[in-house]
C-alpha atoms as a PDB file:
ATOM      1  CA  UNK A   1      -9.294 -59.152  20.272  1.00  0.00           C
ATOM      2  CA  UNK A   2     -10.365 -56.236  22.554  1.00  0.00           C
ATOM      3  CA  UNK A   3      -8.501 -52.909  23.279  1.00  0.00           C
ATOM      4  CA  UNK A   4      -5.131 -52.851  24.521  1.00  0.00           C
ATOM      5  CA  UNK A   5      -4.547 -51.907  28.394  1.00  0.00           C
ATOM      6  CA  UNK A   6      -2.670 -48.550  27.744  1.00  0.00           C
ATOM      7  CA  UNK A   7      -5.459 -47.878  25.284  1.00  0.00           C
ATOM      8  CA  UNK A   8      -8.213 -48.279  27.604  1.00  0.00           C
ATOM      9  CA  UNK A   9      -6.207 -46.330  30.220  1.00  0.00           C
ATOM     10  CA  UNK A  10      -5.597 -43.636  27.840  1.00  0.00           C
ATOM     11  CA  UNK A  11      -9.408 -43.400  26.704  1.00  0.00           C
ATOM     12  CA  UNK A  12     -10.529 -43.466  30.147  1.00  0.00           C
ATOM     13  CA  UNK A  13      -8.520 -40.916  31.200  1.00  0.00           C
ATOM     14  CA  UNK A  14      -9.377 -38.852  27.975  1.00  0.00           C
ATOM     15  CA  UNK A  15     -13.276 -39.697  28.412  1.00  0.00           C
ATOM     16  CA  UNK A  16     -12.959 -38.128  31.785  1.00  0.00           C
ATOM     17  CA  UNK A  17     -12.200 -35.124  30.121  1.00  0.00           C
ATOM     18  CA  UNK A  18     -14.844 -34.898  27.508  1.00  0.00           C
ATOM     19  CA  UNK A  19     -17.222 -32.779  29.183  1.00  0.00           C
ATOM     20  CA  UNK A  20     -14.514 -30.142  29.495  1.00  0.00           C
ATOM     21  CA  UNK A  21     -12.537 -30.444  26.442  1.00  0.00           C
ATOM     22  CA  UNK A  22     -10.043 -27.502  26.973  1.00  0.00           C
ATOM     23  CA  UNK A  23      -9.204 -29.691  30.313  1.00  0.00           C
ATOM     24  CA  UNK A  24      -7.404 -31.959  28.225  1.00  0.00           C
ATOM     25  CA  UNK A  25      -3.386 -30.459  28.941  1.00  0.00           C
ATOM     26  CA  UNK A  26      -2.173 -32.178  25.990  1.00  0.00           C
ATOM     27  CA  UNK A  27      -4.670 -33.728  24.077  1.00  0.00           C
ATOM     28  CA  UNK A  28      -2.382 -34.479  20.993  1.00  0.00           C
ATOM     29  CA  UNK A  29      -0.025 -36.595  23.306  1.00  0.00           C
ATOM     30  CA  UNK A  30      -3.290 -38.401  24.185  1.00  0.00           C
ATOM     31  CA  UNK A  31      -3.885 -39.542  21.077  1.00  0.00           C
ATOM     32  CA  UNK A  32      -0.734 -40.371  19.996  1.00  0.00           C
ATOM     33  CA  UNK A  33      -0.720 -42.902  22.643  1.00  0.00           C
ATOM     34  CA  UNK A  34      -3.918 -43.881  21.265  1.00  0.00           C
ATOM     35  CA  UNK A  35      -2.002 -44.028  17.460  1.00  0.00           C
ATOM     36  CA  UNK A  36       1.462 -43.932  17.361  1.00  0.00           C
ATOM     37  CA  UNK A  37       1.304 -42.609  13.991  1.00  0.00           C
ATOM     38  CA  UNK A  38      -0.752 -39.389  14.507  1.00  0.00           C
ATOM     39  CA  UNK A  39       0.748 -36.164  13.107  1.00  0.00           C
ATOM     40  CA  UNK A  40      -0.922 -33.213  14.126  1.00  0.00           C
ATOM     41  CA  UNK A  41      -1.449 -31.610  10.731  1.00  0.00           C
ATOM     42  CA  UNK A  42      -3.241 -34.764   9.221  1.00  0.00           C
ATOM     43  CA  UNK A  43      -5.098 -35.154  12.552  1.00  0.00           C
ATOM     44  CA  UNK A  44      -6.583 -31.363  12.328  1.00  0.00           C
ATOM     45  CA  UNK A  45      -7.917 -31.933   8.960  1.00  0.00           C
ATOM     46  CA  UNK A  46      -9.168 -35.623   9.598  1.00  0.00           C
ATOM     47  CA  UNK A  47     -11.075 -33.842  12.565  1.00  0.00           C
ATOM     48  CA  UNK A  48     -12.379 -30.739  11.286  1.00  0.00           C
ATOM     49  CA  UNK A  49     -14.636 -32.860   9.181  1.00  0.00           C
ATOM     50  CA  UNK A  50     -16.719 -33.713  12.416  1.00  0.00           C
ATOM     51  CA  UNK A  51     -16.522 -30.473  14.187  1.00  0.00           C
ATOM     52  CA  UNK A  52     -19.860 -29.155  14.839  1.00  0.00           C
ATOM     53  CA  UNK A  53     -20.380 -25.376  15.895  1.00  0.00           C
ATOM     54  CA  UNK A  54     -23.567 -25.940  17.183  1.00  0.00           C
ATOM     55  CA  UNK A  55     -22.370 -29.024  19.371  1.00  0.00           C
ATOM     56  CA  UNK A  56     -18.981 -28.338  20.322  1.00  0.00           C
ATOM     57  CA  UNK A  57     -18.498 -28.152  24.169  1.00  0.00           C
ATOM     58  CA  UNK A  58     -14.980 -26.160  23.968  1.00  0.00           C
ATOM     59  CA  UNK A  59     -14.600 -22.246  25.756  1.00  0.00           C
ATOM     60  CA  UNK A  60     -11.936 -21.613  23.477  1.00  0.00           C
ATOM     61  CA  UNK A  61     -13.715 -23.207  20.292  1.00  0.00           C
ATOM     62  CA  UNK A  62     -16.736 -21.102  20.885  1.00  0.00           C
ATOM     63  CA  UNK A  63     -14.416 -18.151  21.566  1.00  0.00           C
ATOM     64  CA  UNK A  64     -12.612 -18.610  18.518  1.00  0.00           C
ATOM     65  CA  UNK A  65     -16.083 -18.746  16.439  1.00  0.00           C
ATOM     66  CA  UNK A  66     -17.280 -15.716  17.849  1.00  0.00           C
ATOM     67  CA  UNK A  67     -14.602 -13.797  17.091  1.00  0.00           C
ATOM     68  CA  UNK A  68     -14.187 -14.449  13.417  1.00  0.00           C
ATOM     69  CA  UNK A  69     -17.971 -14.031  13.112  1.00  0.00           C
ATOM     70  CA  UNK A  70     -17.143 -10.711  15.335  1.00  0.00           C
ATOM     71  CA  UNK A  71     -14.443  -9.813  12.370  1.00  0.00           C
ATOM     72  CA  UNK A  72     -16.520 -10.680   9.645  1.00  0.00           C
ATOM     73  CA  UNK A  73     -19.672  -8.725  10.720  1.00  0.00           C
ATOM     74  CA  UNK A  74     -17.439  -5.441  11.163  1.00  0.00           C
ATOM     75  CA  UNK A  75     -15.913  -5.498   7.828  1.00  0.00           C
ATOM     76  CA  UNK A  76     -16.777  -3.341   5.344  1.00  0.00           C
ATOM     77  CA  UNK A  77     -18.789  -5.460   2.497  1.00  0.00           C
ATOM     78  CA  UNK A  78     -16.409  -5.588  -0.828  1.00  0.00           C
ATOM     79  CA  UNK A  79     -17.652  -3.671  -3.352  1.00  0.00           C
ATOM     80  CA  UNK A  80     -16.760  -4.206  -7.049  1.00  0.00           C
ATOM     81  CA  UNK A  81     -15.275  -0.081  -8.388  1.00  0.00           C
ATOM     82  CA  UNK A  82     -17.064   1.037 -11.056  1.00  0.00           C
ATOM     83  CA  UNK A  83     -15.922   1.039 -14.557  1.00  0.00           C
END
């Protein structure tokens, strides 16, 4: 049975993309094509499962991990008042 022709379209065009994963305009578009039944809510969790932060190739992904590390290093440590 191999992959449908819009499929392989669709993943060609995608995989064309994957070195420069912000270049993707509308990724979740491209993989609803890929599966008609993708929500993006169920697709962010699904995902963030496989994200790596060591081997993610995303400007903005890196730029959003910096800054919360940025936020977390600058906040003052919680410390429990004494009794």
């Amino acid at each position: 049975m191999g992959i449908p022709r819009r499929c392989h379209d669709t993943l060609r065009r995608i995989g064309a993309h994957l070195h420069k994963p912000d270049a993707v305009v509308k990724p979740s578009t491209a993989v609803r094509q890929l599966v008609p039944k993708f929500q993006k809510t169920n697709g962010a969790h699904r995902l963030a499962q496989h994200l790596s932060l060591q081997r993610n190739r995303s400007p903005s992904f890196q730029a959003l991990i910096q800054g919360i590390h940025n936020l977390s290093r600058d906040m003052p440590q919680h410390q429990t008042p004494p009794k």
